[in-house]
N, C-alpha and C. Protein backbone atom coordinates (compact mmCIF):
# COMPACT_ATOMS: atom_id res chain seq x y z
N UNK A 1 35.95 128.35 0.80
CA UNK A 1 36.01 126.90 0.98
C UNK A 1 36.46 126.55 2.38
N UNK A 2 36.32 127.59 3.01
CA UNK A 2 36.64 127.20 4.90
C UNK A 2 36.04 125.84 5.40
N UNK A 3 34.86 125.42 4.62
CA UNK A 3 34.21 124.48 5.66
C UNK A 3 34.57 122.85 4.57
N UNK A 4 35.55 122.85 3.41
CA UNK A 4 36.20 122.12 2.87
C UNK A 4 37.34 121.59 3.56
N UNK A 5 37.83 120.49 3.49
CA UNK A 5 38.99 119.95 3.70
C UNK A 5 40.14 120.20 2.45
N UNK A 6 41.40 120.27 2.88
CA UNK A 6 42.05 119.78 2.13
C UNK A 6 42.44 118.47 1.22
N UNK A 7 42.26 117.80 1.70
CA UNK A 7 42.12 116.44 0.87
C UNK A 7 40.81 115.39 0.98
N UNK A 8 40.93 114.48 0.70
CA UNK A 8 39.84 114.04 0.41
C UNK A 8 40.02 111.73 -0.40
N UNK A 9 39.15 111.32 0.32
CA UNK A 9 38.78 109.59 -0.42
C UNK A 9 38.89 109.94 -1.79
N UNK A 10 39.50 109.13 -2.61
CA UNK A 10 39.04 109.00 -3.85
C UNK A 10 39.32 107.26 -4.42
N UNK A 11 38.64 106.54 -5.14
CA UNK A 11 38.93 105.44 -5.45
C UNK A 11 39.61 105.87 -6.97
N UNK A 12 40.67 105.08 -6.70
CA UNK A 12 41.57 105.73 -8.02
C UNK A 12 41.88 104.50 -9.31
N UNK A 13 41.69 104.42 -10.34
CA UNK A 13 42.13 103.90 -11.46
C UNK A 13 43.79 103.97 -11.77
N UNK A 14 44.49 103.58 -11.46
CA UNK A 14 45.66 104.00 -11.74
C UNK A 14 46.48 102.87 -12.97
N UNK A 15 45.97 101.46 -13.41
CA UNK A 15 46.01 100.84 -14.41
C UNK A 15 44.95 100.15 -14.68
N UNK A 16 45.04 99.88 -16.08
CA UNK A 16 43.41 99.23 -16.46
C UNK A 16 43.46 97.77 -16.24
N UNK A 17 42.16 97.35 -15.93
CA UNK A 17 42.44 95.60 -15.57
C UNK A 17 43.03 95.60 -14.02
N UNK A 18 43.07 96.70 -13.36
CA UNK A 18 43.65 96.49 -11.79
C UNK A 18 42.41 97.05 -11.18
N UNK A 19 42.76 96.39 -9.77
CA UNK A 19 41.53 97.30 -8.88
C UNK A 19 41.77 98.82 -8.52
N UNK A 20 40.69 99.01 -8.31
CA UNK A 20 40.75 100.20 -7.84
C UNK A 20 41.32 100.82 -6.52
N UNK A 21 42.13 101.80 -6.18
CA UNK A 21 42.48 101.93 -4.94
C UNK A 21 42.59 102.94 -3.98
N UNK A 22 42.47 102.85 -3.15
CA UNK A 22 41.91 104.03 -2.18
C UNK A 22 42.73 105.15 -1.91
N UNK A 23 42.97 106.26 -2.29
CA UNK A 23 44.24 107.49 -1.76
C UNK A 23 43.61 108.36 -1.36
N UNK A 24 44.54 108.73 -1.10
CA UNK A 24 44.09 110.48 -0.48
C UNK A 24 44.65 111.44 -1.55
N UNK A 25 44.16 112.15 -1.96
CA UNK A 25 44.14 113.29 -3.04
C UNK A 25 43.68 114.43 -2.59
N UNK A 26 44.40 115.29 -3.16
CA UNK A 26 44.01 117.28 -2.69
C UNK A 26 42.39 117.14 -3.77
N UNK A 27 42.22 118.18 -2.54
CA UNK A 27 40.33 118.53 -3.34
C UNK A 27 40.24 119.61 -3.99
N UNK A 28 40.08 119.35 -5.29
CA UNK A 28 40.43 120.57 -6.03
C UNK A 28 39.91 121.90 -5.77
N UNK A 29 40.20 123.13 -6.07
CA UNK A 29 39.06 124.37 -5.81
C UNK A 29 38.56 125.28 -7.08
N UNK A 30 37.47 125.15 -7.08
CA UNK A 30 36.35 125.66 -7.93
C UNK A 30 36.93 126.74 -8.78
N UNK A 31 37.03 127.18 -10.08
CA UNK A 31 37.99 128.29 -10.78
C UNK A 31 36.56 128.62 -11.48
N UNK A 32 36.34 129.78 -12.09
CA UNK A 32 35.50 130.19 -13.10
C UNK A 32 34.12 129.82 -12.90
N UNK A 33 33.44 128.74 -13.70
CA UNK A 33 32.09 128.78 -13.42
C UNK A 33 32.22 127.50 -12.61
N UNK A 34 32.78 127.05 -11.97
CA UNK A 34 33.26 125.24 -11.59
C UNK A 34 32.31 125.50 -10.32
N UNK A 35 32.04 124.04 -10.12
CA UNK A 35 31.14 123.93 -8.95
C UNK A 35 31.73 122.50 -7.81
N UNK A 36 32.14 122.76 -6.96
CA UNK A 36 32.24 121.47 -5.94
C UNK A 36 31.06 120.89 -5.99
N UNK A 37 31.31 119.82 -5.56
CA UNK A 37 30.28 119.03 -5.46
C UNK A 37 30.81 117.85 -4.69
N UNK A 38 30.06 117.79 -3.09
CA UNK A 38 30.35 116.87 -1.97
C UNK A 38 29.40 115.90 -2.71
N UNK A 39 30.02 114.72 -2.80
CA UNK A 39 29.67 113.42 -3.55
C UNK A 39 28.83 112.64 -2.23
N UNK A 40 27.55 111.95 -2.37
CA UNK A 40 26.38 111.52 -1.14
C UNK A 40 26.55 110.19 -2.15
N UNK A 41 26.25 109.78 -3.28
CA UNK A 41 26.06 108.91 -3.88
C UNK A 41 26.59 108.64 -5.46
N UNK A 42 27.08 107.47 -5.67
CA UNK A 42 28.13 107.29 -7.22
C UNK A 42 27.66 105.83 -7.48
N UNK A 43 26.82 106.12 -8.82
CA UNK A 43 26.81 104.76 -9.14
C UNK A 43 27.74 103.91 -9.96
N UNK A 44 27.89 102.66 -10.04
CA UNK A 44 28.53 101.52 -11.05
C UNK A 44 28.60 101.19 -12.09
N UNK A 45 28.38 101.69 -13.57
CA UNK A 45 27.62 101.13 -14.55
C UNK A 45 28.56 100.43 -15.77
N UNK A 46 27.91 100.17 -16.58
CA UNK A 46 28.43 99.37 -17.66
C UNK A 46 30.09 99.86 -17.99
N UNK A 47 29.62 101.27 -18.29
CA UNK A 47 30.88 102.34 -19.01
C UNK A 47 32.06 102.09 -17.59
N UNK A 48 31.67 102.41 -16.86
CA UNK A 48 32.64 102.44 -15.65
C UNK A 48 33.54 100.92 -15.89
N UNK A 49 33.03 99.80 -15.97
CA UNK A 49 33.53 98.22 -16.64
C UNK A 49 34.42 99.16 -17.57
N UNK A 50 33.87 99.15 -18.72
CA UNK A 50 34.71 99.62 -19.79
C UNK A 50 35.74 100.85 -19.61
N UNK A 51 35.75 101.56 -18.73
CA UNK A 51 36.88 102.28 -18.31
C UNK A 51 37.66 101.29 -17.80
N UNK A 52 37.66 100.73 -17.15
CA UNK A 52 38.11 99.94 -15.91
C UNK A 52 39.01 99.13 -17.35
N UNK A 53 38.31 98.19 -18.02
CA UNK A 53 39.00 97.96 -19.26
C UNK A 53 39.94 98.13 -19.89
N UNK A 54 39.66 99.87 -20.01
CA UNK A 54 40.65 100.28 -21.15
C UNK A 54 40.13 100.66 -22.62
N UNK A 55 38.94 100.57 -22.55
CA UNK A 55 38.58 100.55 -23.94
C UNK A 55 38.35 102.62 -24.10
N UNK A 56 37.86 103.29 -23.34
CA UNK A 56 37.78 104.38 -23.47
C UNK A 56 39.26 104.93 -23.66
N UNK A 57 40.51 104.42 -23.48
CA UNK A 57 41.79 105.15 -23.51
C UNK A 57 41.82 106.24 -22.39
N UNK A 58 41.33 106.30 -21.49
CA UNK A 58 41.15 106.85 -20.39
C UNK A 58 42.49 107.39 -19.98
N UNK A 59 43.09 108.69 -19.38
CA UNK A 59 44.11 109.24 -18.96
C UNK A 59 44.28 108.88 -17.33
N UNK A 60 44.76 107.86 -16.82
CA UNK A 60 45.09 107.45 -15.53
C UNK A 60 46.54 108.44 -15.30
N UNK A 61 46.57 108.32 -13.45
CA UNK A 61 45.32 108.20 -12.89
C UNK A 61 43.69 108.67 -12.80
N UNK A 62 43.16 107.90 -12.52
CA UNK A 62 41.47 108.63 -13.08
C UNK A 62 40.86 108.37 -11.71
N UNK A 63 39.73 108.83 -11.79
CA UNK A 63 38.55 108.91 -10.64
C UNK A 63 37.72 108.09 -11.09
N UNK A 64 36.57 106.91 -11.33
CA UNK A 64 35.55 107.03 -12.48
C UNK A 64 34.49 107.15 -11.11
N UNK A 65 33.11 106.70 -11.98
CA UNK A 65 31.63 107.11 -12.11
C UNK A 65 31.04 108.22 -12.39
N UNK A 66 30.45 108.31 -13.92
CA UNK A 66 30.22 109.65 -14.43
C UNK A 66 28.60 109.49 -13.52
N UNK A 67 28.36 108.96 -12.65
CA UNK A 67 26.49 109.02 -11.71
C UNK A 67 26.51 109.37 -10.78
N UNK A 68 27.44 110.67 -10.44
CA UNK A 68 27.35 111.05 -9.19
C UNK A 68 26.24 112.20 -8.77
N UNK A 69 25.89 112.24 -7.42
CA UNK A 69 25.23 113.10 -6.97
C UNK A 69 25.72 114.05 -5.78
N UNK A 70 25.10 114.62 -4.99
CA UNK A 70 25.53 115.54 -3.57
C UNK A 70 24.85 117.15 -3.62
N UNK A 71 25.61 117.59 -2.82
CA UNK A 71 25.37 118.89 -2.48
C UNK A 71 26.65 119.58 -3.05
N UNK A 72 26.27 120.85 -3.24
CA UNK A 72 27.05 122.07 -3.72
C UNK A 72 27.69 122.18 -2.76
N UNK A 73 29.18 122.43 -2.54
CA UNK A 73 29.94 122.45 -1.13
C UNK A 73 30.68 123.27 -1.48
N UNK A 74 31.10 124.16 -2.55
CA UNK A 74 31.73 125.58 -3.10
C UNK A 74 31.33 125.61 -4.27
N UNK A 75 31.68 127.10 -4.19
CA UNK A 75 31.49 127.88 -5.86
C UNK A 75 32.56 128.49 -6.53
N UNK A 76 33.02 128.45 -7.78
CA UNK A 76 33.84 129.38 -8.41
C UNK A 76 33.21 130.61 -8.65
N UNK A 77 34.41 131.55 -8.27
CA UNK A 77 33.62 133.21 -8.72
C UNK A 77 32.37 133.61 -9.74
N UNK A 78 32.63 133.05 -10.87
CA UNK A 78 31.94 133.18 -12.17
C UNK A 78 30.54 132.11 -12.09
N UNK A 79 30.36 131.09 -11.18
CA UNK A 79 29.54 130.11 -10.67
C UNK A 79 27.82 131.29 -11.06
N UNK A 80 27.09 130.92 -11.86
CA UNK A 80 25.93 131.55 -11.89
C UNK A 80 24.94 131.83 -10.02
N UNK A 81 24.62 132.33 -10.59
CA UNK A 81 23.66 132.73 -8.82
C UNK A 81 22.57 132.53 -8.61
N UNK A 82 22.26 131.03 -9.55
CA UNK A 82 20.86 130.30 -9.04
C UNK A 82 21.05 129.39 -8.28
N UNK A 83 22.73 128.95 -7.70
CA UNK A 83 23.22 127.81 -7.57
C UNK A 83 23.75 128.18 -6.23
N UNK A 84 23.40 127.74 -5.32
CA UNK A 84 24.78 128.00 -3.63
C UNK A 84 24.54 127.08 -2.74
N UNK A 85 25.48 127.34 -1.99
CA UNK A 85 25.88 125.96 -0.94
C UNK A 85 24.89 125.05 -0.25
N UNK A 86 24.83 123.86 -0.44
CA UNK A 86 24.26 122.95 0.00
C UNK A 86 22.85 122.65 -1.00
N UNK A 87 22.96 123.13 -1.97
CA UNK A 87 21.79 122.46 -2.89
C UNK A 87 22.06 121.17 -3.82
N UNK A 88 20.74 120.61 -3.59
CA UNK A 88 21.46 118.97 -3.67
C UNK A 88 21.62 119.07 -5.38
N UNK A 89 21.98 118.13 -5.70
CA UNK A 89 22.49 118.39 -7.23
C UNK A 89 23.08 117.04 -7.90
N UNK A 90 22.62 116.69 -8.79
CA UNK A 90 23.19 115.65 -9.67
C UNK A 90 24.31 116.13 -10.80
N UNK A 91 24.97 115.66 -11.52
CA UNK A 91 26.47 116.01 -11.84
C UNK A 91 26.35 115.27 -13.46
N UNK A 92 26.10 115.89 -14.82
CA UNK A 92 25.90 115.42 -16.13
C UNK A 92 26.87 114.68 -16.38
N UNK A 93 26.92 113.81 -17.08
CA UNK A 93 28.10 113.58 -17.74
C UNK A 93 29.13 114.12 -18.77
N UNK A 94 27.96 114.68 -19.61
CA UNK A 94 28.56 115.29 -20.51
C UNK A 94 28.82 116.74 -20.52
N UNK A 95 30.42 117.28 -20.61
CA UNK A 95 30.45 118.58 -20.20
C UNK A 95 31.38 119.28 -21.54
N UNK A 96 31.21 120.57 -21.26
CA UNK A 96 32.34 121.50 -22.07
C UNK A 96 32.22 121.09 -23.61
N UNK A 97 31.17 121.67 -24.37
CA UNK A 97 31.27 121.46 -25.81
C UNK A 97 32.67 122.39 -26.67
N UNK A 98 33.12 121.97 -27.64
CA UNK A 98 34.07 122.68 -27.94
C UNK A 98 33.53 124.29 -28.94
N UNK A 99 32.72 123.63 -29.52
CA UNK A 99 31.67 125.03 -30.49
C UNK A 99 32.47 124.89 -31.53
N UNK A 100 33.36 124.51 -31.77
CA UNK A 100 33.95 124.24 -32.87
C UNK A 100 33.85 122.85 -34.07
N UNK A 101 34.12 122.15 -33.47
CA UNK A 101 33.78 120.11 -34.39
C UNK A 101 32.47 120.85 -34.94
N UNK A 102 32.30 120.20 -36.40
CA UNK A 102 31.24 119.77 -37.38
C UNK A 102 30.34 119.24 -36.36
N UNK A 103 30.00 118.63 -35.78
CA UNK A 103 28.83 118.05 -34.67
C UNK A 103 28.20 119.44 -33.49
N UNK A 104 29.03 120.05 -33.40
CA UNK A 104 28.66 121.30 -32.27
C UNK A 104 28.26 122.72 -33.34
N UNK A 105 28.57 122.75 -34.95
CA UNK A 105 28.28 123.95 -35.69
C UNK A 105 26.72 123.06 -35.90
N UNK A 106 26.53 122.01 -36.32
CA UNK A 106 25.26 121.12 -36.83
C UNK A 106 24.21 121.73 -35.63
N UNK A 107 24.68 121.30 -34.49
CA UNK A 107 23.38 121.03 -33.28
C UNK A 107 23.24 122.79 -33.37
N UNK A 108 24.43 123.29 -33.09
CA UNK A 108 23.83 125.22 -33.21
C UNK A 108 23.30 125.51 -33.88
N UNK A 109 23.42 125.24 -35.64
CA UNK A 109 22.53 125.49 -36.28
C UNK A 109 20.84 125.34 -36.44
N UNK A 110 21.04 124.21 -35.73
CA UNK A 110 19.62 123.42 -35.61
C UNK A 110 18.85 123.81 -34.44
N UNK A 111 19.38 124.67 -33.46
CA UNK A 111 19.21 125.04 -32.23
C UNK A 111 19.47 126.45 -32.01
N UNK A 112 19.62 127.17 -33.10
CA UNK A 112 19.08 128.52 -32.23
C UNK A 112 20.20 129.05 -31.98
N UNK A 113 21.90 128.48 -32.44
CA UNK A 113 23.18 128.75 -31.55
C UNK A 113 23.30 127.89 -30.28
N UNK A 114 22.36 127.42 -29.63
CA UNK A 114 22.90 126.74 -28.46
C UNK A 114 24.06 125.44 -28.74
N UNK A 115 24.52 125.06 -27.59
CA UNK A 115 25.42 124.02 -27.94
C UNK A 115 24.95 123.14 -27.13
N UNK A 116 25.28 121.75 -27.19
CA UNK A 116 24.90 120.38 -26.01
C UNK A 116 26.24 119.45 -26.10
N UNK A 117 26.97 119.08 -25.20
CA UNK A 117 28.10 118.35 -25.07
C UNK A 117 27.85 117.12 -25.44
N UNK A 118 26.91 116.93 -25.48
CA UNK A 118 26.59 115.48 -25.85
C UNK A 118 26.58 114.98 -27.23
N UNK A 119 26.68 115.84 -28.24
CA UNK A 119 26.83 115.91 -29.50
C UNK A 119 28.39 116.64 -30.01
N UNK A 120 29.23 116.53 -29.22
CA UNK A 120 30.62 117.62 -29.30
C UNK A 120 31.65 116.26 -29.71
N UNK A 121 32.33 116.17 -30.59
CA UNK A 121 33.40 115.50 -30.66
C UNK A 121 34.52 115.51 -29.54
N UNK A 122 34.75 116.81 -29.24
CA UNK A 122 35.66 117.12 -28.38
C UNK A 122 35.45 116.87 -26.82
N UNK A 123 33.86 117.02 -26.84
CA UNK A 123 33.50 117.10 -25.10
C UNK A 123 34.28 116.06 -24.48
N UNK A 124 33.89 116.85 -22.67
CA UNK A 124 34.70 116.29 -21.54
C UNK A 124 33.55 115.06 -21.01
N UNK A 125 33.79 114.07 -20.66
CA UNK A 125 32.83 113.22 -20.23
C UNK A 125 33.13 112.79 -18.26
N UNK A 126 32.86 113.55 -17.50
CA UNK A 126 33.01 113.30 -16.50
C UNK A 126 33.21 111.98 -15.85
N UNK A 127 33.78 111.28 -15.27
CA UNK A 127 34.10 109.50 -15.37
C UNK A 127 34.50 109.09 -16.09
N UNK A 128 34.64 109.66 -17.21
CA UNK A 128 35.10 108.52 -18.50
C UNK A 128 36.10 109.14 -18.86
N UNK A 129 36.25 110.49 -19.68
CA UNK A 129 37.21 111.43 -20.34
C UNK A 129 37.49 112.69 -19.94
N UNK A 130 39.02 112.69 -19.75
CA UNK A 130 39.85 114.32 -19.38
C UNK A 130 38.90 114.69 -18.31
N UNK A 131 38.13 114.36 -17.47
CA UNK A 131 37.64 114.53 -15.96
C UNK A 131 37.66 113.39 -15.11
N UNK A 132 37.82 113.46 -13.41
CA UNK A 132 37.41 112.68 -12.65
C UNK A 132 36.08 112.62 -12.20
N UNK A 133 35.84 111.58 -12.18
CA UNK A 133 33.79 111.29 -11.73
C UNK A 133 33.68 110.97 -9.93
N UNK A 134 33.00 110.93 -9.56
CA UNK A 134 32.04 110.76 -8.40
C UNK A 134 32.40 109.60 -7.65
N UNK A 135 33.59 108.58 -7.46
CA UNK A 135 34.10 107.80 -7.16
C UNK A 135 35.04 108.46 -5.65
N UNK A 136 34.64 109.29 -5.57
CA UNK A 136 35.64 110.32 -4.24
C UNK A 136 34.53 111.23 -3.41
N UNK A 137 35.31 111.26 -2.66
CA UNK A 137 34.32 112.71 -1.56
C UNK A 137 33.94 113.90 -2.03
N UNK A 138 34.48 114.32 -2.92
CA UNK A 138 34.71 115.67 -4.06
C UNK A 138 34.52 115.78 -5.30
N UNK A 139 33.91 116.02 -6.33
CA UNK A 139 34.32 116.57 -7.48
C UNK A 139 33.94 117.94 -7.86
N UNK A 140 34.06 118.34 -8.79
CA UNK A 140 34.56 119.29 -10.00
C UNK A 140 33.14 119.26 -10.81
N UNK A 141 32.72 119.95 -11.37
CA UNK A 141 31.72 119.74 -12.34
C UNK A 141 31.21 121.76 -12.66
N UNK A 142 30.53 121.55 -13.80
CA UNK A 142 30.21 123.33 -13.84
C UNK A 142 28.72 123.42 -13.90
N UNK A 143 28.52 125.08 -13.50
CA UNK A 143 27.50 125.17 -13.07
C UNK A 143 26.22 124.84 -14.14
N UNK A 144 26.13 124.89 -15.51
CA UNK A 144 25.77 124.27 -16.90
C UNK A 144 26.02 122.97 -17.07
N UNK A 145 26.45 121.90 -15.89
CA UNK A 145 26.52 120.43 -15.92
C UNK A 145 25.87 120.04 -14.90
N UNK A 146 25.06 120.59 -14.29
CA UNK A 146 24.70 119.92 -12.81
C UNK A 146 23.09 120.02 -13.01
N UNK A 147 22.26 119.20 -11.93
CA UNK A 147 20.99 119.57 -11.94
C UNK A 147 20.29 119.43 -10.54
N UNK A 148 19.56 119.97 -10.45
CA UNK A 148 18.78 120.07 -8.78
C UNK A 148 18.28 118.39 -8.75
N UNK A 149 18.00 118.16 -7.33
CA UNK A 149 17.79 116.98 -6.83
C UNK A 149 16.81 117.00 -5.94
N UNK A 150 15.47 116.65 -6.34
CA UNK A 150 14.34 117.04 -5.44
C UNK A 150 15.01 116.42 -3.82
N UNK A 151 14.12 117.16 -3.13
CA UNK A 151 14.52 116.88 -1.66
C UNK A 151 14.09 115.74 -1.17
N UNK A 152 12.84 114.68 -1.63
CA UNK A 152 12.08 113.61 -1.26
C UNK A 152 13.28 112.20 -1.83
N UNK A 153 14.12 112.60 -3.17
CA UNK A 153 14.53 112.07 -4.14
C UNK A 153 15.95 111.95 -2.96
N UNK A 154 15.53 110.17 -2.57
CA UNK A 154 17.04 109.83 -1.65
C UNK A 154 18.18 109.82 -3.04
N UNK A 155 19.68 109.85 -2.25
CA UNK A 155 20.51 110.45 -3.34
C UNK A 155 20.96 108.89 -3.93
N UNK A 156 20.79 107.50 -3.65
CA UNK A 156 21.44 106.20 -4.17
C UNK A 156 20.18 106.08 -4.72
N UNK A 157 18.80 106.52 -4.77
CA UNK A 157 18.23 106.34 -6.11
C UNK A 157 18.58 107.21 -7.01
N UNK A 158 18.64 108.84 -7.05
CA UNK A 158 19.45 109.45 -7.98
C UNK A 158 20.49 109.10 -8.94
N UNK A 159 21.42 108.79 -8.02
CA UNK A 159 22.42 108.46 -8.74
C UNK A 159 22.22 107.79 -10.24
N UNK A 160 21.58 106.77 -10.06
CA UNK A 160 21.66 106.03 -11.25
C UNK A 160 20.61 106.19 -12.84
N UNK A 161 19.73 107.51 -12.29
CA UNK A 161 19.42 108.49 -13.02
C UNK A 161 20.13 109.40 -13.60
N UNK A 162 21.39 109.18 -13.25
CA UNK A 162 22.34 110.24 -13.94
C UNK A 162 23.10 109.95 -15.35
N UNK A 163 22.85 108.56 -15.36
CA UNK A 163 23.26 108.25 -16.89
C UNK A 163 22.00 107.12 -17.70
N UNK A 164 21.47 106.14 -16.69
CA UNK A 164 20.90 104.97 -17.39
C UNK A 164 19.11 105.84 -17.55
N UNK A 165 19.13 106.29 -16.64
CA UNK A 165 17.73 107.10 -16.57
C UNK A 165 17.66 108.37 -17.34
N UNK A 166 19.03 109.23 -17.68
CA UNK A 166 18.77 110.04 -18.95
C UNK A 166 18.60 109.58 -20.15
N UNK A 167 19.43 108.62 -20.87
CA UNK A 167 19.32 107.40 -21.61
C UNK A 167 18.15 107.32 -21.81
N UNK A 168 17.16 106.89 -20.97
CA UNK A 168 15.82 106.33 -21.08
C UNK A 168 14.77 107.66 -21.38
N UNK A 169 15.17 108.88 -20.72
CA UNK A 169 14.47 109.76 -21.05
C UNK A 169 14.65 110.47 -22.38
N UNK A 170 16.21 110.13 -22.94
CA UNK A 170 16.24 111.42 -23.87
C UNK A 170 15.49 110.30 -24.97
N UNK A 171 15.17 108.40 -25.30
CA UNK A 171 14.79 107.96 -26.14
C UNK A 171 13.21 108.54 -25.67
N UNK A 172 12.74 108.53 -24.68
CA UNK A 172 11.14 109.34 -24.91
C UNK A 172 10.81 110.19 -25.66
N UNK A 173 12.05 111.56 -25.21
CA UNK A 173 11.72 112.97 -25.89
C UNK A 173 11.97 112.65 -27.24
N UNK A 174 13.27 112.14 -28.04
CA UNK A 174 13.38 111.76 -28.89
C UNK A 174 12.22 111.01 -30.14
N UNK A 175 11.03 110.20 -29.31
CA UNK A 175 10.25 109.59 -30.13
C UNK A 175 9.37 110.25 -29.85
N UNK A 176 9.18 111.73 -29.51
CA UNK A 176 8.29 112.34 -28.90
C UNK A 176 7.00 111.48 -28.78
N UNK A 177 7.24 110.72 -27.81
CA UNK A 177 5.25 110.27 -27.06
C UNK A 177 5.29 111.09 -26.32
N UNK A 178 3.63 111.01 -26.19
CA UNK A 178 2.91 111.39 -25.98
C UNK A 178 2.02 110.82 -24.90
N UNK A 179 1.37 111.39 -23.84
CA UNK A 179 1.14 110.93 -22.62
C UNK A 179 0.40 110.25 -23.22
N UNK A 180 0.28 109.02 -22.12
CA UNK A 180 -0.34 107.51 -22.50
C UNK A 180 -0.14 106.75 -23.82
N UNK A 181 0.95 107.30 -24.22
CA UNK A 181 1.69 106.11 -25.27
C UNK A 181 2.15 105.17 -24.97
N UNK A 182 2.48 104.18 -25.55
CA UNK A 182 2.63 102.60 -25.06
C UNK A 182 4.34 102.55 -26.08
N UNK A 183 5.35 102.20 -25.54
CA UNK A 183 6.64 102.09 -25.94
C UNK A 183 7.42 101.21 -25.80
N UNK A 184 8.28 100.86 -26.80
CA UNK A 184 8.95 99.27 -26.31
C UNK A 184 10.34 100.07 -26.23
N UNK A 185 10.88 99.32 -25.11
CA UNK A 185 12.22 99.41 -24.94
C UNK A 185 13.56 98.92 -24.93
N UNK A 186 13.92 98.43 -25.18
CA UNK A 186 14.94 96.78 -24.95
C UNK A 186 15.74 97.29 -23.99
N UNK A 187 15.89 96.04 -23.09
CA UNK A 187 16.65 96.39 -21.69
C UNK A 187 17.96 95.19 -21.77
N UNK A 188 17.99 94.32 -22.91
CA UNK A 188 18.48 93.15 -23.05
C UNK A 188 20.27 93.91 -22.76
N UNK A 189 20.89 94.61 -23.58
CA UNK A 189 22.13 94.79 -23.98
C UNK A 189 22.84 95.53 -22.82
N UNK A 190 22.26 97.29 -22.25
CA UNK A 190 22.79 97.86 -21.01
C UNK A 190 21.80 97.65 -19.82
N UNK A 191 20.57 97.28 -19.51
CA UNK A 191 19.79 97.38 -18.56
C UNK A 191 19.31 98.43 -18.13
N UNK A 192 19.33 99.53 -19.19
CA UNK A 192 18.34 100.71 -19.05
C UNK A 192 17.13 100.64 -19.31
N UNK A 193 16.28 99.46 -19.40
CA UNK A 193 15.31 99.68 -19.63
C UNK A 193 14.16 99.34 -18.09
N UNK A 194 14.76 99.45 -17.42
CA UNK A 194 14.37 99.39 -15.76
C UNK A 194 14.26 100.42 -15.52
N UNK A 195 14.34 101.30 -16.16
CA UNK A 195 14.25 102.56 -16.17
C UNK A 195 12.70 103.57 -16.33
N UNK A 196 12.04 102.76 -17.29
CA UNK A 196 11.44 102.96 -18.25
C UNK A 196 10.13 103.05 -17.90
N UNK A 197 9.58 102.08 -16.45
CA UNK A 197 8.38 102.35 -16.38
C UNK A 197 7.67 104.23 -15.93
């Protein structure tokens, strides 16, 4: 991590219903399969309000925006070796299934053994829960939470593919259409449906 700083911007949550505020914070370093990730772009969204709120019960101080993007800027030892420095990369939200909760034995069963955090009672939700999100120069994320970022693909359109645009994709796969299907979406309630064309 030579070409890391020691600290680092972060916009910090430190009570709910307050603004957010600017510190300087140590930049954490990558343990096990963990991946840095130099933050280029963090989007705003609904959930981020509702952190901001209070309604998630959120552990302040916090970081939020689970829509971050960037480049790989270190690796933890155990970090798989499809993944190294400077590949651009978007950052999941949903991380660390427990394999344990009734919801993570269901999806394994149904899957072959695999697990998906997104169905975990327990999971970590990057921005929202027991992690800091993309609101800083730095984060944290593992190498099984991240995804490549085409090179044409500027990173403040990314970003907001990282939660409202999965959303929109996983209801596609979900209703499995089929190319040149015609689909309604409602965009009325979060505004994911801007998503959609």
């Amino acid at each position: 991590m030579s070409s890391v700083p020691e600290n680092m911007k972060a916009l910090r949550l430190n009570k709910f219903k307050e603004n957010y505020k600017l510190e300087r914070i140590p930049i954490p370093k990558p343990q096990g399969n963990e991946v840095l990730v130099r933050i280029a772009a963090a989007s705003f969204c609904h959930t981020d309000y509702q952190v901001y709120e209070g309604a998630y019960h959120t552990e302040l101080p916090h970081t939020g925006s689970h829509e971050p993007v960037g480049t790989i800027a270190a690796l933890g030892p155990d970090a798989s070796k499809k993944w190294k420095v400077g590949d651009r990369v978007g950052v999941y939200l949903f991380r660390e299934p427990c394999g344990s909760c009734a919801d993570c034995k269901w999806y394994a069963a149904e899957h072959e053994g695999k697990l998906n955090a997104r169905y975990c009672k327990n999971k970590t939700m990057g921005g929202i829960l027991k992690a800091d999100g993309g609101f800083a120069e730095y984060m944290i994320s593992f190498d099984d939470a991240i995804m490549r970022i085409p090179d044409g693909l500027p990173f403040e359109q990314a970003a907001p593919l990282m939660c409202a645009g999965c959303t929109m994709w996983t209801a596609i796969l979900q209703a499995k259409a089929k190319k040149g299907s015609t689909m309604a979406i409602p965009r009325q309630r979060f505004q994911h449906g801007h998503h959609s064309k």
